[in-house]
PDB file of N, CA and C in Angstrom:
ATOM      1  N   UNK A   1       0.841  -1.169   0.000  1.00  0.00           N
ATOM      2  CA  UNK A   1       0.000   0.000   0.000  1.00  0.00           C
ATOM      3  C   UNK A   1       0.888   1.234   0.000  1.00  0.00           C
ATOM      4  N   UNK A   2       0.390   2.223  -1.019  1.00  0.00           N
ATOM      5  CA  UNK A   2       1.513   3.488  -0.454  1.00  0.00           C
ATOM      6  C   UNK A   2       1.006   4.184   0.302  1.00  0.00           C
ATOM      7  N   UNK A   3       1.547   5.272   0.723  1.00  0.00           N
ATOM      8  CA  UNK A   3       1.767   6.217   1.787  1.00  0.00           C
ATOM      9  C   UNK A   3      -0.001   6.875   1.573  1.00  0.00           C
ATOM     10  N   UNK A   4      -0.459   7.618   0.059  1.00  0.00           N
ATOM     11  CA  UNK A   4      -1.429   7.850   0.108  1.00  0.00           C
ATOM     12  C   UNK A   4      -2.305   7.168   0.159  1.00  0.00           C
ATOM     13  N   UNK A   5      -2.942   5.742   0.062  1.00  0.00           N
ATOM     14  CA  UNK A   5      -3.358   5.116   0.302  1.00  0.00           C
ATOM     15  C   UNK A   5      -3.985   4.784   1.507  1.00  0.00           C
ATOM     16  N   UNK A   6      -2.559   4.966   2.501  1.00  0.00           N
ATOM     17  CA  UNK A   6      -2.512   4.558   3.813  1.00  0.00           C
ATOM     18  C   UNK A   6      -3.724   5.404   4.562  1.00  0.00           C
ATOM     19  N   UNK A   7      -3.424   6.957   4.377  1.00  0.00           N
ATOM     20  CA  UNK A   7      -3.472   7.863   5.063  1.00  0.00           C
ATOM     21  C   UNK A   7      -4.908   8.048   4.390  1.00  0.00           C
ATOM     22  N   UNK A   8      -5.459   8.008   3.527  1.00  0.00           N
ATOM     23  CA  UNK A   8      -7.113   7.665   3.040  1.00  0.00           C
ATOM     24  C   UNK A   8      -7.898   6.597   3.688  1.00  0.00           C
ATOM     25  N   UNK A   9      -7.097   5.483   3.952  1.00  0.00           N
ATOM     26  CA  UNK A   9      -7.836   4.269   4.774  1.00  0.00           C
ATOM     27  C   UNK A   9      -7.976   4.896   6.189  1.00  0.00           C
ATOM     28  N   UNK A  10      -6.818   5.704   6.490  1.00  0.00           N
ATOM     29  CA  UNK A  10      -6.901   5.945   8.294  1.00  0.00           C
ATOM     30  C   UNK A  10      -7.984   6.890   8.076  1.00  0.00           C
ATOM     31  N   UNK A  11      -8.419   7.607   7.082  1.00  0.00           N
ATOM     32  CA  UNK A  11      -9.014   9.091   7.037  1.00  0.00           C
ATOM     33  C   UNK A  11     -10.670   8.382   7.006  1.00  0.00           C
ATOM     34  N   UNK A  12     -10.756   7.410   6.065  1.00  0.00           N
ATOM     35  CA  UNK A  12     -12.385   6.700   5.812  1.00  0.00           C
ATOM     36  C   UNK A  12     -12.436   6.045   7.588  1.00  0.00           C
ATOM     37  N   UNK A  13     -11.585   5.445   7.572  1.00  0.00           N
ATOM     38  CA  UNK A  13     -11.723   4.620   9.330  1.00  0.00           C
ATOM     39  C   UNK A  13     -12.037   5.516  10.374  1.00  0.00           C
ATOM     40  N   UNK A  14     -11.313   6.871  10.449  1.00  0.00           N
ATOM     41  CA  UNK A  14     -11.725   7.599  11.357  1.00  0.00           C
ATOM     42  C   UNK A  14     -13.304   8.180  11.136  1.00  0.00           C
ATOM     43  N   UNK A  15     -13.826   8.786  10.007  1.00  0.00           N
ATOM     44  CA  UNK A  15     -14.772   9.256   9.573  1.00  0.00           C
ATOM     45  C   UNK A  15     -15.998   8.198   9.827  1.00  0.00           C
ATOM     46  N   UNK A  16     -15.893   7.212   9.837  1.00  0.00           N
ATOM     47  CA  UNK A  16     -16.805   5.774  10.323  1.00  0.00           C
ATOM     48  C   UNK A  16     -17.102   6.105  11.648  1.00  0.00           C
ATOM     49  N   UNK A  17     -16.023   5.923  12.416  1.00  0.00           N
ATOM     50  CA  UNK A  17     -15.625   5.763  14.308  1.00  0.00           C
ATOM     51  C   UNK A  17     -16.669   7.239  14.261  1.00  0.00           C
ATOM     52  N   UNK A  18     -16.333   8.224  13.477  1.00  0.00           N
ATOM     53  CA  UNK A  18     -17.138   9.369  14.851  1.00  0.00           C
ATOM     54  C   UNK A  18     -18.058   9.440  14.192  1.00  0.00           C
ATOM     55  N   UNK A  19     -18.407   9.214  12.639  1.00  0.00           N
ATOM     56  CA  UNK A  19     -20.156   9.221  12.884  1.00  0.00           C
ATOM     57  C   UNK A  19     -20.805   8.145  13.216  1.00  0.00           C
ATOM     58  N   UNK A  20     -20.335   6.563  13.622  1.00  0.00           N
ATOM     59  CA  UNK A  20     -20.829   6.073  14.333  1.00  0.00           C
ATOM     60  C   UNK A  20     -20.603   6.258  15.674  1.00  0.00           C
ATOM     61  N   UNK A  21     -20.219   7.087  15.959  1.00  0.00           N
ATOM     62  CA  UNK A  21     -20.181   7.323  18.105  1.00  0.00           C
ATOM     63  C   UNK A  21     -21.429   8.505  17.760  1.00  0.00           C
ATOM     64  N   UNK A  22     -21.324   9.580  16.907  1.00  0.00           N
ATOM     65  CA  UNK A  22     -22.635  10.799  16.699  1.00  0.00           C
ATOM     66  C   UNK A  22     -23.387   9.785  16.816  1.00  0.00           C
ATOM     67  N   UNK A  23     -24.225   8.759  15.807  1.00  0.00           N
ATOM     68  CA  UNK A  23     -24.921   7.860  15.631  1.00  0.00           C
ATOM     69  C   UNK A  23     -25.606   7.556  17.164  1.00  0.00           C
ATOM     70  N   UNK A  24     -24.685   6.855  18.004  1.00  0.00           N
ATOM     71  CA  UNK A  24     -24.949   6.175  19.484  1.00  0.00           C
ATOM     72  C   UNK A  24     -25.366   7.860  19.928  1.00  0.00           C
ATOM     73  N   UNK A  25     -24.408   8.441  19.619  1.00  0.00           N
ATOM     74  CA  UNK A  25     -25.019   9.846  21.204  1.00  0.00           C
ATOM     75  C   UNK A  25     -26.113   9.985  21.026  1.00  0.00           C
ATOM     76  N   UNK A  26     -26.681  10.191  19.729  1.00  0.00           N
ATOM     77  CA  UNK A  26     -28.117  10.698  19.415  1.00  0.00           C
ATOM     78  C   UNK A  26     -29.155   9.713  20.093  1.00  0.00           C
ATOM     79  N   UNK A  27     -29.137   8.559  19.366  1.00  0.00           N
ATOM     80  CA  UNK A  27     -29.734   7.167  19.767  1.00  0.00           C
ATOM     81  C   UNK A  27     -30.108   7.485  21.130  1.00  0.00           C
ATOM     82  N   UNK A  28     -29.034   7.459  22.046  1.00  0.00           N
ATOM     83  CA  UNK A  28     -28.682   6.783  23.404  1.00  0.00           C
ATOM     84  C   UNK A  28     -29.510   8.634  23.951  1.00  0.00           C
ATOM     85  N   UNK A  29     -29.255   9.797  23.720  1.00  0.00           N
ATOM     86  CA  UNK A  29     -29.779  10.819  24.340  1.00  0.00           C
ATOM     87  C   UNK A  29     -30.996  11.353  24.103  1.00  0.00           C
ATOM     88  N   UNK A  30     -31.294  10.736  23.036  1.00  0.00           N
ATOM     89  CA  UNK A  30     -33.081  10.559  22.726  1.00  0.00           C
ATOM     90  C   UNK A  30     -33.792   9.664  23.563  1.00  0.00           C
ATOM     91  N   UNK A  31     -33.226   8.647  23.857  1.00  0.00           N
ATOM     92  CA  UNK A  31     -33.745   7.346  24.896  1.00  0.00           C
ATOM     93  C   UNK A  31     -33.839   8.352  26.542  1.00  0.00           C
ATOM     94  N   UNK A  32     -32.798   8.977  26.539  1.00  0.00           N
ATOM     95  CA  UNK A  32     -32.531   9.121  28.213  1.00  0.00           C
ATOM     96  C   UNK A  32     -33.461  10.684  28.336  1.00  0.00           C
ATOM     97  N   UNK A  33     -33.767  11.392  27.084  1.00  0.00           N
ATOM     98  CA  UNK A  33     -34.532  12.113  26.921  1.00  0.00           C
ATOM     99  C   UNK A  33     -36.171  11.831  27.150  1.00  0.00           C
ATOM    100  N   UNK A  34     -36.544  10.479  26.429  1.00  0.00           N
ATOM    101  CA  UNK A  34     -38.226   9.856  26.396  1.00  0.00           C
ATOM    102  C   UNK A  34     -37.988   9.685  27.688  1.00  0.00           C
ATOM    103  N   UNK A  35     -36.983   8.870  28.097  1.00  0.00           N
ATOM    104  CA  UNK A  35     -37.280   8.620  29.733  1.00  0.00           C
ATOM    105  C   UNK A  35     -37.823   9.309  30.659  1.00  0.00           C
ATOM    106  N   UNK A  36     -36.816  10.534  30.965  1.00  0.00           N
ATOM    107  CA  UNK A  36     -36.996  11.967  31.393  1.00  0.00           C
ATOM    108  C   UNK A  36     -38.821  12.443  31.067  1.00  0.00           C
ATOM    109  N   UNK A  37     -39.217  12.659  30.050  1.00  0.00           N
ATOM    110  CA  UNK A  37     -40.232  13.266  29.712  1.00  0.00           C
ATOM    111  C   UNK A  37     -41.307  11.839  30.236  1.00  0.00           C
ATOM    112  N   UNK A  38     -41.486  10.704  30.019  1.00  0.00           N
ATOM    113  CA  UNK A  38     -42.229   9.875  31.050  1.00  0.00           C
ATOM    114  C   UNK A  38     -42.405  10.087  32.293  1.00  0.00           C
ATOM    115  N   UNK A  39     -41.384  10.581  32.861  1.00  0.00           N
ATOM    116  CA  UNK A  39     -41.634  10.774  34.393  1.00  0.00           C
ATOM    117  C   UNK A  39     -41.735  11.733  34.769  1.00  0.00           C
ATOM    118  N   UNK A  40     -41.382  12.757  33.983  1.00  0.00           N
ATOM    119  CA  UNK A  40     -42.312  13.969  34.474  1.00  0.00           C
ATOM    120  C   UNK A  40     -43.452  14.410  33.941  1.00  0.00           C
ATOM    121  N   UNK A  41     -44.066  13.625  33.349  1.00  0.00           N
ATOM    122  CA  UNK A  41     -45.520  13.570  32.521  1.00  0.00           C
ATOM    123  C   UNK A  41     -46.234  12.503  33.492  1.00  0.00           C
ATOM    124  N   UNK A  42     -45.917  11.713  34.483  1.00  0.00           N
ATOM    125  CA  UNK A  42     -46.483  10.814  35.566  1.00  0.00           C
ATOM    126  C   UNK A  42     -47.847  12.079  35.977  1.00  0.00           C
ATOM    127  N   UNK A  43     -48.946  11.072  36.018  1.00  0.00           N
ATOM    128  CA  UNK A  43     -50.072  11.684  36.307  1.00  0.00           C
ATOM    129  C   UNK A  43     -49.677  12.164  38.225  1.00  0.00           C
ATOM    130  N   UNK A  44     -50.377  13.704  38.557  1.00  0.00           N
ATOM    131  CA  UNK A  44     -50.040  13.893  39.725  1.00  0.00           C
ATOM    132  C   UNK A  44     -50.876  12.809  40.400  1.00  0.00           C
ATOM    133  N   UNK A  45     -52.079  12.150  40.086  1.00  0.00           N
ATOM    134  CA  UNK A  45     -52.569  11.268  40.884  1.00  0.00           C
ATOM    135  C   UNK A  45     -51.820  10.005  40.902  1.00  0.00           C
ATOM    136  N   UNK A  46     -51.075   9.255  40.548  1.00  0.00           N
ATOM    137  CA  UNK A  46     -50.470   8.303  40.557  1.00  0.00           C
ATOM    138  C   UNK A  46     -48.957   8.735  41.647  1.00  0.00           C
ATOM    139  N   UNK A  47     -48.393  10.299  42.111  1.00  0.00           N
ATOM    140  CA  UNK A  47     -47.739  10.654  42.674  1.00  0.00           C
ATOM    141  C   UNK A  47     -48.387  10.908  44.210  1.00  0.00           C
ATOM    142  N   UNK A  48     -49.868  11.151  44.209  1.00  0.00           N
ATOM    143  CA  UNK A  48     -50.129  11.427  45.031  1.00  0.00           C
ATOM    144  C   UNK A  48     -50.381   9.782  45.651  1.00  0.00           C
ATOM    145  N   UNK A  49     -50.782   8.834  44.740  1.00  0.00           N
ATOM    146  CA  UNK A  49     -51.144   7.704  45.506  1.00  0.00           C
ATOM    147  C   UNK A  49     -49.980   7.068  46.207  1.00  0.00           C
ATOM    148  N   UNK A  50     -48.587   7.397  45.454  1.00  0.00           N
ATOM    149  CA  UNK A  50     -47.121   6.635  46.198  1.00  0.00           C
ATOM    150  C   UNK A  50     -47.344   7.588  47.457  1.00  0.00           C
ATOM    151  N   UNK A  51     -47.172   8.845  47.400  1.00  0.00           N
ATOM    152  CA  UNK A  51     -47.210   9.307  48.538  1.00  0.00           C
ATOM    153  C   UNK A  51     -47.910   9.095  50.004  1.00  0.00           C
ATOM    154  N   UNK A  52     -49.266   8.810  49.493  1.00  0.00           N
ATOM    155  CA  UNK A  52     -50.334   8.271  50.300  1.00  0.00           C
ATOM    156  C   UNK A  52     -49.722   6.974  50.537  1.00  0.00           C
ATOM    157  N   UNK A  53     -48.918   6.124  50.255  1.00  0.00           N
ATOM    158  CA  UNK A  53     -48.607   4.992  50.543  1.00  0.00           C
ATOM    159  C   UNK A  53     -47.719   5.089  51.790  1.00  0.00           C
ATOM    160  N   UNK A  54     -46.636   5.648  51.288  1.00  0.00           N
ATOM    161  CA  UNK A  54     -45.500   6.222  52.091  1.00  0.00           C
ATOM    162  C   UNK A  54     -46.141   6.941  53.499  1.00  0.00           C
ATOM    163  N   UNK A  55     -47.212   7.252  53.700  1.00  0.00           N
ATOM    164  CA  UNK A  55     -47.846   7.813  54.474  1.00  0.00           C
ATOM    165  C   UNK A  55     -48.434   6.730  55.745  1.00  0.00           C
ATOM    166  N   UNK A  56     -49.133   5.839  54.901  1.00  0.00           N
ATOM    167  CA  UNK A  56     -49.696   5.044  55.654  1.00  0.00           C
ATOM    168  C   UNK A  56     -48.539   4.049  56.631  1.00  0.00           C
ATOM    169  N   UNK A  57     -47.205   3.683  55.781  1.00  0.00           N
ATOM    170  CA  UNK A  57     -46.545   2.978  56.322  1.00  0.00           C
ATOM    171  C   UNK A  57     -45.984   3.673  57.278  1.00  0.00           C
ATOM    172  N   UNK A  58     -45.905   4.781  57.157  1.00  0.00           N
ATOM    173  CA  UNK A  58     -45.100   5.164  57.793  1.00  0.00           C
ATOM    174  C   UNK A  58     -45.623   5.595  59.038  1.00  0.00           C
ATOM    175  N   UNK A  59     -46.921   6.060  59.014  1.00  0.00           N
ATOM    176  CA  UNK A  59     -47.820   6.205  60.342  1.00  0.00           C
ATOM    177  C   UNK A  59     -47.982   4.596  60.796  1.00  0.00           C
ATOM    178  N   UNK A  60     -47.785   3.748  60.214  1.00  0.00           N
ATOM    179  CA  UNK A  60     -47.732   2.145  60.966  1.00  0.00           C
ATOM    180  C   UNK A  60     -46.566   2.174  61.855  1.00  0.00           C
ATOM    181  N   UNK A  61     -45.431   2.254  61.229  1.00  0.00           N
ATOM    182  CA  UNK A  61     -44.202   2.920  61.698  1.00  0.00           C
ATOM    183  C   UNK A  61     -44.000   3.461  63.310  1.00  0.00           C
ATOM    184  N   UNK A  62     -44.718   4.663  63.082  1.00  0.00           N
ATOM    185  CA  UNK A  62     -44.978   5.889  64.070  1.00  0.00           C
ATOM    186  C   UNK A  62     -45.368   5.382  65.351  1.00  0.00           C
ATOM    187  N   UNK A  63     -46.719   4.374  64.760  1.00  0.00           N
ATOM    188  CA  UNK A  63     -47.530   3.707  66.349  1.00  0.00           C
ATOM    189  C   UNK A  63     -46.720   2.933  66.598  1.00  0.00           C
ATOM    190  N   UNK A  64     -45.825   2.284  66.344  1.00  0.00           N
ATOM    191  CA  UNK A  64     -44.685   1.195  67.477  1.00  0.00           C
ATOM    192  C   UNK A  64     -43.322   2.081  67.682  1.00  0.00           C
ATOM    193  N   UNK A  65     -43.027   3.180  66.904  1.00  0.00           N
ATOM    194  CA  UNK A  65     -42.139   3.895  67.580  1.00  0.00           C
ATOM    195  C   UNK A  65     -42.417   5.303  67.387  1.00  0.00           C
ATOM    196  N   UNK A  66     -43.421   5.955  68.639  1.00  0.00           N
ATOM    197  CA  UNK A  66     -43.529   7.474  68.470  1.00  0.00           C
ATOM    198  C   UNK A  66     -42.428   8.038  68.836  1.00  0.00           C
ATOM    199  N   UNK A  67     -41.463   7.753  69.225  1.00  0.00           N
ATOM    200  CA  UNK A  67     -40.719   8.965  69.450  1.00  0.00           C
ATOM    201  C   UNK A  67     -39.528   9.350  68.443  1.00  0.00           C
ATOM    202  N   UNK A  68     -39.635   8.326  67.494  1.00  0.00           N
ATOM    203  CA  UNK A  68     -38.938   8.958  66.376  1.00  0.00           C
ATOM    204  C   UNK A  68     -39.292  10.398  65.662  1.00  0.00           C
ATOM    205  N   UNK A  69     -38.665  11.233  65.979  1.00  0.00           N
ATOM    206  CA  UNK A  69     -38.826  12.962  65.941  1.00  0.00           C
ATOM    207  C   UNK A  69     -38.811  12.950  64.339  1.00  0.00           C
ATOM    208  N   UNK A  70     -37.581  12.162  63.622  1.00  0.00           N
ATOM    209  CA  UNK A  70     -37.163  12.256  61.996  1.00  0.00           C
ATOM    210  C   UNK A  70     -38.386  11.738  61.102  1.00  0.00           C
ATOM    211  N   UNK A  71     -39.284  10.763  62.207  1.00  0.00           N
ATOM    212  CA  UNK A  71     -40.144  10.472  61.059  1.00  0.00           C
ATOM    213  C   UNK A  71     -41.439  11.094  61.560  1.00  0.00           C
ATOM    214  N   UNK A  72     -42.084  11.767  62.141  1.00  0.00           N
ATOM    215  CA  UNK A  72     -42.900  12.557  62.281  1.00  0.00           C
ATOM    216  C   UNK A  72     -42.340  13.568  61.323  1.00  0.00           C
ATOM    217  N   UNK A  73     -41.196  14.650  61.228  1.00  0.00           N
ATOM    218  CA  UNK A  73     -40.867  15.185  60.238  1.00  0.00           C
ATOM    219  C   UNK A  73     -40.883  14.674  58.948  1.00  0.00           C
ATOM    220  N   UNK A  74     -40.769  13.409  58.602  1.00  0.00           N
ATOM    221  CA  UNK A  74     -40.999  13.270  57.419  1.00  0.00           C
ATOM    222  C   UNK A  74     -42.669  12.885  57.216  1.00  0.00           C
ATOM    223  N   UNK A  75     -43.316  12.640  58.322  1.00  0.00           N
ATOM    224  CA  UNK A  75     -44.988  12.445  58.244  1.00  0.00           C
ATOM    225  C   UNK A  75     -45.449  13.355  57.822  1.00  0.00           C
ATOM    226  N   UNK A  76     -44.705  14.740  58.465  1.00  0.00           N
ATOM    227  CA  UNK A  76     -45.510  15.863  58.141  1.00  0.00           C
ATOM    228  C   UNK A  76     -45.179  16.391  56.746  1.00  0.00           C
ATOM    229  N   UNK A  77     -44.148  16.454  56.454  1.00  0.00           N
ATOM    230  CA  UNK A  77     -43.522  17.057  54.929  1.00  0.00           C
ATOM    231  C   UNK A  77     -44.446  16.094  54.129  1.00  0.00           C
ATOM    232  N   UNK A  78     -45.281  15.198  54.010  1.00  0.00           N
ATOM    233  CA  UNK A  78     -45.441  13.801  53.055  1.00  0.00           C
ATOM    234  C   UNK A  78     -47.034  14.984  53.459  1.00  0.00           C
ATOM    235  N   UNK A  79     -47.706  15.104  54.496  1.00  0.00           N
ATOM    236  CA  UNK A  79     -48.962  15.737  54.051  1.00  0.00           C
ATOM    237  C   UNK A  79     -48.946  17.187  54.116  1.00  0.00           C
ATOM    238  N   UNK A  80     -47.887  17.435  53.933  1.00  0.00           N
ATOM    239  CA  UNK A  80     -47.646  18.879  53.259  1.00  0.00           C
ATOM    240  C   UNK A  80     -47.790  19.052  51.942  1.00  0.00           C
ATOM    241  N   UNK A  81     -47.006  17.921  51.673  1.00  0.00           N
ATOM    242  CA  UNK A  81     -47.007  17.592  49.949  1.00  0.00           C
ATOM    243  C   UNK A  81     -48.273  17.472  49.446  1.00  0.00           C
ATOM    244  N   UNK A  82     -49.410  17.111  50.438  1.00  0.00           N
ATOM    245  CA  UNK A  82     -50.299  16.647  50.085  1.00  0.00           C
ATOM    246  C   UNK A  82     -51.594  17.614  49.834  1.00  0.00           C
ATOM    247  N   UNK A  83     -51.409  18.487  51.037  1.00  0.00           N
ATOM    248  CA  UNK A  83     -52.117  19.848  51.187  1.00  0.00           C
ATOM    249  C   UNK A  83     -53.030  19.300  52.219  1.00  0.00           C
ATOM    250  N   UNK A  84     -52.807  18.263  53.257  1.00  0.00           N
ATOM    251  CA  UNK A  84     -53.036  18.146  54.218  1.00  0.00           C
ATOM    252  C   UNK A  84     -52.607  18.883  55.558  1.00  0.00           C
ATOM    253  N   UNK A  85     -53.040  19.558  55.794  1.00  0.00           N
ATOM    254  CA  UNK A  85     -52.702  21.036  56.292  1.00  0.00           C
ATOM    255  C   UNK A  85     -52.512  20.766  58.284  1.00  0.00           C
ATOM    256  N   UNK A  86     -53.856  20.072  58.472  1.00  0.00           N
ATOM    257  CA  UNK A  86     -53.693  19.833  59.810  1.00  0.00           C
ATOM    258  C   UNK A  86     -53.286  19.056  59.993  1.00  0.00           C
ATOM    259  N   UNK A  87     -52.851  17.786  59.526  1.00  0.00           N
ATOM    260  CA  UNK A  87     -52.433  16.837  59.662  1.00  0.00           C
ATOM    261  C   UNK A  87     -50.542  17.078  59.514  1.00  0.00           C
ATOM    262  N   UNK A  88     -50.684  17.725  58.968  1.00  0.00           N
ATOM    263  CA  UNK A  88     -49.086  18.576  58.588  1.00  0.00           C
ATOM    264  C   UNK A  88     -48.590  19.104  60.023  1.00  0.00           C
ATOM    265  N   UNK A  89     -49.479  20.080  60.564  1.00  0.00           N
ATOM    266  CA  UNK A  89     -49.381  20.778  62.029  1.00  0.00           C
ATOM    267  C   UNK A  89     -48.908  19.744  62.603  1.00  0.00           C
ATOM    268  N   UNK A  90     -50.219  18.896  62.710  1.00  0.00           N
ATOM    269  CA  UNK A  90     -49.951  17.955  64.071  1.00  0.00           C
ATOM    270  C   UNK A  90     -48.546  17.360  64.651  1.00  0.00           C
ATOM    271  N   UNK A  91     -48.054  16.499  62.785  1.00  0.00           N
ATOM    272  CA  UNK A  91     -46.789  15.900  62.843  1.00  0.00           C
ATOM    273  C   UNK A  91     -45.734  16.714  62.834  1.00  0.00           C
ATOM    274  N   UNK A  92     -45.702  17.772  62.439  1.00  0.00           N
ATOM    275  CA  UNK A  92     -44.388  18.934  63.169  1.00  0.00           C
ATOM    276  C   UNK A  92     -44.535  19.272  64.446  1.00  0.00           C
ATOM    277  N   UNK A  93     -45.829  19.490  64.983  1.00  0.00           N
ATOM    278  CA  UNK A  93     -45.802  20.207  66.080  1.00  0.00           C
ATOM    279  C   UNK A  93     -45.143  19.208  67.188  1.00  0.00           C
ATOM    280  N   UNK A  94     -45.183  17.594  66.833  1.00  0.00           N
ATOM    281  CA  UNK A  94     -45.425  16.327  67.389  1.00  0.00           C
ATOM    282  C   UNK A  94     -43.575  15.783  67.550  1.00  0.00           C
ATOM    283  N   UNK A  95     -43.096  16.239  66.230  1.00  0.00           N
ATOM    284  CA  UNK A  95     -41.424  15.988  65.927  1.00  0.00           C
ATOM    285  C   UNK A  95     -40.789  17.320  66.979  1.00  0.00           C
ATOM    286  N   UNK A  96     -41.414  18.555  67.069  1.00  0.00           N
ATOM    287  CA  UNK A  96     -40.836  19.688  67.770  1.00  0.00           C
ATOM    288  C   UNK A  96     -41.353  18.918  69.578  1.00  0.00           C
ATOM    289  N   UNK A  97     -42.205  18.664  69.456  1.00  0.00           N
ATOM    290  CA  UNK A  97     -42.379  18.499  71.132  1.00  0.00           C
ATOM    291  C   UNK A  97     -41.448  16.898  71.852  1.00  0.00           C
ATOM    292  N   UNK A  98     -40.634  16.750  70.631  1.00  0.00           N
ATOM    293  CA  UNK A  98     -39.608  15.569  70.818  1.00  0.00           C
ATOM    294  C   UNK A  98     -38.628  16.064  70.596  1.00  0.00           C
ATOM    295  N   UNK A  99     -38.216  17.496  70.283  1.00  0.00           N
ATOM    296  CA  UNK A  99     -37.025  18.353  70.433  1.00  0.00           C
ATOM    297  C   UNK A  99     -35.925  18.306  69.676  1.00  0.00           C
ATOM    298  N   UNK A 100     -37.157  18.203  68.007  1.00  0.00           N
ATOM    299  CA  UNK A 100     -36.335  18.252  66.859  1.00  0.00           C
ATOM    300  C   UNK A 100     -36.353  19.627  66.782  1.00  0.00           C
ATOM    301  N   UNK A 101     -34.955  20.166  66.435  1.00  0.00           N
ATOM    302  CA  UNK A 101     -34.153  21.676  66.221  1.00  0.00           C
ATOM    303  C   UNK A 101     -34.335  21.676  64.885  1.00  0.00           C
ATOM    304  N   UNK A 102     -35.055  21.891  63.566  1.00  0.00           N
ATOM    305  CA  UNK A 102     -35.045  22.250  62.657  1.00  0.00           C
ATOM    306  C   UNK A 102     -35.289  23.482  62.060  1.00  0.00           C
ATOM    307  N   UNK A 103     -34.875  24.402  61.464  1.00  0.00           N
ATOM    308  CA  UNK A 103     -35.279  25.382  60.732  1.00  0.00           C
ATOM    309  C   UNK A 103     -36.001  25.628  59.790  1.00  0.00           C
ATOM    310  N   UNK A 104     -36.395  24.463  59.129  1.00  0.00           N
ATOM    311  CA  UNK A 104     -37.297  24.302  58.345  1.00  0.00           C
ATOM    312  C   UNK A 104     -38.787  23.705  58.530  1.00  0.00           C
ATOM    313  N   UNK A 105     -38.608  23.391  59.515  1.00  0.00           N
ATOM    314  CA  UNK A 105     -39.108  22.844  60.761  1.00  0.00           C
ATOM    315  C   UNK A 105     -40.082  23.849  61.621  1.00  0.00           C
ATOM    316  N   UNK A 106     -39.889  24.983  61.918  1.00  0.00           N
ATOM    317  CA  UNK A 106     -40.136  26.223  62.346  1.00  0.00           C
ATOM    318  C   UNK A 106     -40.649  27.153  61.669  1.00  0.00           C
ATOM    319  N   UNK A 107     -40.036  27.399  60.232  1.00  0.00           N
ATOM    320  CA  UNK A 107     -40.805  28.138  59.315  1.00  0.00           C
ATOM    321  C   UNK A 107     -42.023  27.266  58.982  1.00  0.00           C
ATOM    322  N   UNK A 108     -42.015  25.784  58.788  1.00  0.00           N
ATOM    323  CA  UNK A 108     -43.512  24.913  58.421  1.00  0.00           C
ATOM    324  C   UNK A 108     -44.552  25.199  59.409  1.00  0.00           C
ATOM    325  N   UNK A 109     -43.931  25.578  60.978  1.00  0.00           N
ATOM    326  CA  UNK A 109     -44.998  25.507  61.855  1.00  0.00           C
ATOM    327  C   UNK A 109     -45.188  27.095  62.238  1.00  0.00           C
ATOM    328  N   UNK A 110     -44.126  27.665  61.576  1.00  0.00           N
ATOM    329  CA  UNK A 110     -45.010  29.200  61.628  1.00  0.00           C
ATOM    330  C   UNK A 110     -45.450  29.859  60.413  1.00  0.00           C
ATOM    331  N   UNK A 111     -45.621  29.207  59.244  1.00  0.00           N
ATOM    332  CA  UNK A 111     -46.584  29.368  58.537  1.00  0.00           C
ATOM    333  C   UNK A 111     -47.865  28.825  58.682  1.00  0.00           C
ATOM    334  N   UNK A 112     -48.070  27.354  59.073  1.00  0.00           N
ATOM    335  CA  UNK A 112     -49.221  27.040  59.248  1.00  0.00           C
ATOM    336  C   UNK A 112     -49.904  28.026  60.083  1.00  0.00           C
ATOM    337  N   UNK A 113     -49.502  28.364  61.260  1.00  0.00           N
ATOM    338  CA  UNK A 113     -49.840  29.511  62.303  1.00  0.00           C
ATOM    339  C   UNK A 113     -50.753  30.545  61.339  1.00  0.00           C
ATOM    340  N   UNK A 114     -49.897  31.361  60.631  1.00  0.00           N
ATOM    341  CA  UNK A 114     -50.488  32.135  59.813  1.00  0.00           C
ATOM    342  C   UNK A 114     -51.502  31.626  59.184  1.00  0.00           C
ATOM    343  N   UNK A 115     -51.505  30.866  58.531  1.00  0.00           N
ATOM    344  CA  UNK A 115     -52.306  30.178  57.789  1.00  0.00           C
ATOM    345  C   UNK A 115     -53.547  29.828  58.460  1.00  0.00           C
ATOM    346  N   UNK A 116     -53.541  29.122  59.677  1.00  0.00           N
ATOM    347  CA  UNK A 116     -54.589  29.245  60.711  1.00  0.00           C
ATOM    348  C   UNK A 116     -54.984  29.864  61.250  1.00  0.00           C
ATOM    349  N   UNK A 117     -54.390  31.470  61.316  1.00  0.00           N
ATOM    350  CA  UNK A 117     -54.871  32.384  61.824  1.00  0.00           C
ATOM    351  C   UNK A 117     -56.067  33.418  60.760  1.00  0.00           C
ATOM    352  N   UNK A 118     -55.158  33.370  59.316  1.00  0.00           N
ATOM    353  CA  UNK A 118     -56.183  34.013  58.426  1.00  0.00           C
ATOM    354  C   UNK A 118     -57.040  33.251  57.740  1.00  0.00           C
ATOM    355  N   UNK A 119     -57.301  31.942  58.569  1.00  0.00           N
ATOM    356  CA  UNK A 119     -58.947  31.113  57.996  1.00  0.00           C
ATOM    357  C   UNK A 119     -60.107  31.577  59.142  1.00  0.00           C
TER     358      UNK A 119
END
């Protein structure tokens, strides 16, 4: 083979390699793209029902160990999410009177305040 020859075969070989890797990126970032757009197209009722799940277990949870402060905080954030409002109170007010220090924690239970004050 001569020299030009050579350097045409390396030139077609390379030109293969990267539009078949373009080829895969596209492929492969269209896939991870549909994915993406499936799950955030999830009906909110099918989000609200995991949640409601997560809820129930977790208040199963609660009755054999109330004094877990972390999961009353997470009881309450789960019907926050929910727009369960008093039920939200209760389980912060419930994680604070077990002498969880949160800050976020405090703003949840002094908004509800407000919130209960201008109904």
């Amino acid at each position: 083979m001569t020299n030009h020859q050579l350097t045409h075969t390396f030139f077609v070989a390379g030109t293969v390699v990267v539009l078949a890797g373009l080829a895969l990126f596209a492929v492969t970032d269209r896939q991870d793209s549909m994915l993406v757009q499936g799950e955030a197209s999830q009906p909110t009722q099918d989000r609200s029902a995991s949640v409601g799940a997560l809820i129930g277990g977790l208040e199963a949870r609660l009755a054999d160990h109330p004094e877990d402060a972390k999961g009353w905080v997470l009881l309450a954030r789960s019907h926050d999410h929910l727009g369960n409002n008093a039920k939200a109170w209760s389980a912060y007010s419930r994680a604070r009177d077990l002498g969880m220090s949160d800050a976020a924690l405090e703003i949840k239970l002094a908004a509800n305040m407000v919130g209960a004050l201008d109904q």
